[in-house]
N, C-alpha and C. Protein backbone atom coordinates (compact mmCIF):
# COMPACT_ATOMS: atom_id res chain seq x y z
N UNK A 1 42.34 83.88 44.01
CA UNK A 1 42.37 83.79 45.46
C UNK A 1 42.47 82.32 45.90
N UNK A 2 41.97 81.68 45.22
CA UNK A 2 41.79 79.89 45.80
C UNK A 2 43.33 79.59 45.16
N UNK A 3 43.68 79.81 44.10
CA UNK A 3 45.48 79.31 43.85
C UNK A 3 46.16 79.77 45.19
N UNK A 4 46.17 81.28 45.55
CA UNK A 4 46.72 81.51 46.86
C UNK A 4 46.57 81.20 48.60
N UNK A 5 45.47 80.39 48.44
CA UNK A 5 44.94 79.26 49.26
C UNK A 5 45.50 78.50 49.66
N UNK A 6 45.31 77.43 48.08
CA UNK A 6 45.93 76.28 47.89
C UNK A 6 47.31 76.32 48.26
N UNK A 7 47.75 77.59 47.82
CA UNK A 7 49.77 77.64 47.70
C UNK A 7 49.94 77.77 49.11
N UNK A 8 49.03 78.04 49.84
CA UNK A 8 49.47 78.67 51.79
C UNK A 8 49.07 77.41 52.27
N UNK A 9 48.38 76.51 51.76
CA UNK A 9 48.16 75.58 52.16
C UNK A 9 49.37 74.24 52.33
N UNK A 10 49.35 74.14 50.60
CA UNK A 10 50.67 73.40 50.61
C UNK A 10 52.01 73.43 51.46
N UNK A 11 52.09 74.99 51.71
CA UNK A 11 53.39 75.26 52.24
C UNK A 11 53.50 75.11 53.96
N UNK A 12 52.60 75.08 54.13
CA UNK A 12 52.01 74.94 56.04
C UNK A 12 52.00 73.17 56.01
N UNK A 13 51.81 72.89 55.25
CA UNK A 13 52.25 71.02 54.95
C UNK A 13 53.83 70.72 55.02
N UNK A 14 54.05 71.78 54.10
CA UNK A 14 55.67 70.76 53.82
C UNK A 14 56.61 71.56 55.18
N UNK A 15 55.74 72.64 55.47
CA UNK A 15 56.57 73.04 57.14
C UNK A 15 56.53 71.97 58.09
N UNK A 16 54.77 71.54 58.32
CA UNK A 16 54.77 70.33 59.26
C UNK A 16 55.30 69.07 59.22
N UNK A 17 55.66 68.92 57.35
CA UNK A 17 56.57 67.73 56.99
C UNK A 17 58.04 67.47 57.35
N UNK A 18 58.56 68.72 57.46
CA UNK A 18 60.08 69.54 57.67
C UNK A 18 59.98 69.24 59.02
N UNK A 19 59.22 69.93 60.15
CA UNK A 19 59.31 69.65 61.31
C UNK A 19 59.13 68.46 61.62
N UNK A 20 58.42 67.35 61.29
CA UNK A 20 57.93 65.97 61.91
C UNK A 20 59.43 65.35 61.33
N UNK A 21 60.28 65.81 60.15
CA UNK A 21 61.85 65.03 59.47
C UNK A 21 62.44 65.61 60.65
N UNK A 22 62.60 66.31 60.71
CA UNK A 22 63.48 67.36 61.93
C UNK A 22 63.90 66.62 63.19
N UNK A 23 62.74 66.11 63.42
CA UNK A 23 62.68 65.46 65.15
C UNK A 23 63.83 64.09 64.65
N UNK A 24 63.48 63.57 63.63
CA UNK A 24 64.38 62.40 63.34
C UNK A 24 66.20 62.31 63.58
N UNK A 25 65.87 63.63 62.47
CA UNK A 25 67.81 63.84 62.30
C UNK A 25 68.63 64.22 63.68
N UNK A 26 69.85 63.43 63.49
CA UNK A 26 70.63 63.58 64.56
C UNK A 26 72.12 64.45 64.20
N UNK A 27 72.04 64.24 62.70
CA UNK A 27 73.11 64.78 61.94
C UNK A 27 73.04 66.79 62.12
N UNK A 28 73.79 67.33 62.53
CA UNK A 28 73.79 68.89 62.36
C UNK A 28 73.93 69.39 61.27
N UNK A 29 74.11 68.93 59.96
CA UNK A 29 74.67 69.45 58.86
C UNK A 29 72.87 69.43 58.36
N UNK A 30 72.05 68.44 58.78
CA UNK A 30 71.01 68.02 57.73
C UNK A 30 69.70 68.51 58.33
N UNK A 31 70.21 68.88 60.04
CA UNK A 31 69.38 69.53 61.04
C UNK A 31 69.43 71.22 60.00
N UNK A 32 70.49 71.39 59.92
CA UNK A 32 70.79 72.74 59.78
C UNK A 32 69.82 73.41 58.30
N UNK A 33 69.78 72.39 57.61
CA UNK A 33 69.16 72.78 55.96
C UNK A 33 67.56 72.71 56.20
N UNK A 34 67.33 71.36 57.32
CA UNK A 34 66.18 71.38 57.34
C UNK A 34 65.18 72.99 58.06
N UNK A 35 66.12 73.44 58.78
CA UNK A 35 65.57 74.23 59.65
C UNK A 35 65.95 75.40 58.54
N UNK A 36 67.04 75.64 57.71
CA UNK A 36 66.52 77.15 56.70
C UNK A 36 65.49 76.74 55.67
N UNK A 37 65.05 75.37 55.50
CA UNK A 37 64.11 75.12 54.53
C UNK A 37 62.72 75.70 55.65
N UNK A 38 62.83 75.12 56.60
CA UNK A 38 61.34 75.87 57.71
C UNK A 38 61.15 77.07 57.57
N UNK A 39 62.46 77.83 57.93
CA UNK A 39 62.50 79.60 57.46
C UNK A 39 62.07 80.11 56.77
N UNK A 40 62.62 79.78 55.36
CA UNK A 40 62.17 79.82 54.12
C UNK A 40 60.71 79.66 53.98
N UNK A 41 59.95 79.04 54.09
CA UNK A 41 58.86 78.49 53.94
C UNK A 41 57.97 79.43 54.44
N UNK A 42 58.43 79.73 56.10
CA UNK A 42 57.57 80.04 57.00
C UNK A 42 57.80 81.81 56.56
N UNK A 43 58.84 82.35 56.09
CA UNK A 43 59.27 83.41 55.23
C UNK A 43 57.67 83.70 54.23
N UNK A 44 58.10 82.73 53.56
CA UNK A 44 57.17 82.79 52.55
C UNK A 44 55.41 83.06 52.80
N UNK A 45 55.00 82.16 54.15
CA UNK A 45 54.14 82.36 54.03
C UNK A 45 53.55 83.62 54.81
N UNK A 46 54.65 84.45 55.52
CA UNK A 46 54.49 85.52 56.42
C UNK A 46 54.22 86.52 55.18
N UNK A 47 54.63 86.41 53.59
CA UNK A 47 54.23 87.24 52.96
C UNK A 47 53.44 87.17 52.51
N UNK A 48 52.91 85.67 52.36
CA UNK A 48 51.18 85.49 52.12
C UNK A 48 50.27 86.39 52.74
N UNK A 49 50.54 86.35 53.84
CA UNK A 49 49.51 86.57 55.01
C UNK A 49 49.85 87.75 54.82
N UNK A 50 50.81 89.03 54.80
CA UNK A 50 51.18 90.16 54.56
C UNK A 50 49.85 90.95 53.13
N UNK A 51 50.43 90.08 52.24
CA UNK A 51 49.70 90.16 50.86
C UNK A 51 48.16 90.47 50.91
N UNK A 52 47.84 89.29 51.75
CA UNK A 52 46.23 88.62 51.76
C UNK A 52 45.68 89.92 52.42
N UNK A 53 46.26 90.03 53.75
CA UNK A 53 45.64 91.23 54.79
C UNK A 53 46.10 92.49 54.63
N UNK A 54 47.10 92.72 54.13
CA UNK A 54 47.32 94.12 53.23
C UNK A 54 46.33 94.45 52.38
N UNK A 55 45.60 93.97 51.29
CA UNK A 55 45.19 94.20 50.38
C UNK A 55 43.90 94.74 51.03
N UNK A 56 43.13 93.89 51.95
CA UNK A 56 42.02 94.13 52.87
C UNK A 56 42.25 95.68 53.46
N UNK A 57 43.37 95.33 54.19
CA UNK A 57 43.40 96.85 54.95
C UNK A 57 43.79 97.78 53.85
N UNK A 58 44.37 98.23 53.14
CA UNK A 58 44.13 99.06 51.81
C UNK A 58 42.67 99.53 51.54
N UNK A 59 42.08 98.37 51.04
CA UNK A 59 40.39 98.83 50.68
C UNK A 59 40.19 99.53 52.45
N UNK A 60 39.68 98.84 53.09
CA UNK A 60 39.25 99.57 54.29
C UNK A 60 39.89 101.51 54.46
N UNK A 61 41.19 101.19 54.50
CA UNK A 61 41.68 102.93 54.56
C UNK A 61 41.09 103.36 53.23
N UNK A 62 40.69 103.40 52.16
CA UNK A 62 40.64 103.52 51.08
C UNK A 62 38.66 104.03 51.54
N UNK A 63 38.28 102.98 51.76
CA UNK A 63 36.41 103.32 51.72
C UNK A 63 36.35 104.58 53.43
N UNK A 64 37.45 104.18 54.24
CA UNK A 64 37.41 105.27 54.87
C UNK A 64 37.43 106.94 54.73
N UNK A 65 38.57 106.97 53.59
CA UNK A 65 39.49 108.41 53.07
C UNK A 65 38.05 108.71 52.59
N UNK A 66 37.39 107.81 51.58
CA UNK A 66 36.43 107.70 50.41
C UNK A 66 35.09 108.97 52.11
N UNK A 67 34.70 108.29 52.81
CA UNK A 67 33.90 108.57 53.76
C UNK A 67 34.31 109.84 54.33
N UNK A 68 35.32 109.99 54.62
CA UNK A 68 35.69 111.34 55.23
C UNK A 68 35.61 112.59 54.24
N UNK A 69 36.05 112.08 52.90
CA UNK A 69 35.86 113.01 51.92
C UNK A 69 34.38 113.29 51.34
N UNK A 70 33.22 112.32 51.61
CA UNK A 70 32.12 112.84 51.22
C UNK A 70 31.43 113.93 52.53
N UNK A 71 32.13 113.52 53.53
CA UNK A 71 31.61 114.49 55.18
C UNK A 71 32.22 116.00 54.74
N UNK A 72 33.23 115.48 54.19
CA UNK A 72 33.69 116.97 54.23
C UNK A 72 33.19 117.93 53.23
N UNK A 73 32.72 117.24 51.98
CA UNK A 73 31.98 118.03 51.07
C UNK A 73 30.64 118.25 51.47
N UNK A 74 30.45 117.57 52.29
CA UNK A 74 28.79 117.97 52.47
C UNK A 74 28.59 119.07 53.83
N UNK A 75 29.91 119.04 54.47
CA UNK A 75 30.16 120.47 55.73
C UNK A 75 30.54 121.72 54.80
N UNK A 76 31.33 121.22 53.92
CA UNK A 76 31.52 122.64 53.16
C UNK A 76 30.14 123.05 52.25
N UNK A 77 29.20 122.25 51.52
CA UNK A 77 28.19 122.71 50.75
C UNK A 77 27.27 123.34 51.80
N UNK A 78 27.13 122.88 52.69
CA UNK A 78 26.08 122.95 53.60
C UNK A 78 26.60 124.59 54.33
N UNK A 79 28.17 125.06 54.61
CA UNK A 79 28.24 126.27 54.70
C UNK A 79 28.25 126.76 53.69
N UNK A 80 27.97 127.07 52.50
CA UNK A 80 27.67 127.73 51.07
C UNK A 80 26.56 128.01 51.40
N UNK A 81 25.92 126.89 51.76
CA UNK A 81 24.47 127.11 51.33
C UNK A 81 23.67 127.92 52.52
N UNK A 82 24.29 127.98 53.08
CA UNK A 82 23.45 129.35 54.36
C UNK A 82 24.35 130.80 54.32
């Protein structure tokens, strides 16, 4: 988890590095690479964040299903048992 930190970290750097070059260039050819390198990046880290909070919400639906399925065994034992 801290490598995938570090890696969201780095990459939110070399975006703000990309953008602070960006303001410089006047050239369109060098505007143009810089800004699919931002994409890219910012690409990348939308799947971080996808990854990171996916995995969370997984467990959560997961200890939910887990919860609904012990309610329901204990409505059905509980009509057995009368």
């Amino acid at each position: 988890m801290m490598d995938m930190i570090e890696f969201e970290n780095t990459l939110q750097e070399r975006v703000q590095d990309l953008k602070l070059k960006l303001k410089d260039y006047d050239s369109l050819p060098a505007s143009d690479i810089l800004i699919n390198e931002i994409d890219m990046f910012e690409s990348i880290l939308g799947r971080l964040i996808d990854l990171k909070y996916g995995a969370e919400t997984r467990a959560i639906e997961v200890a939910n299903a887990n919860n609904d399925f012990k309610q329901a065994n204990h409505l059905l034992y509980s009509c057995y048992m009368h």
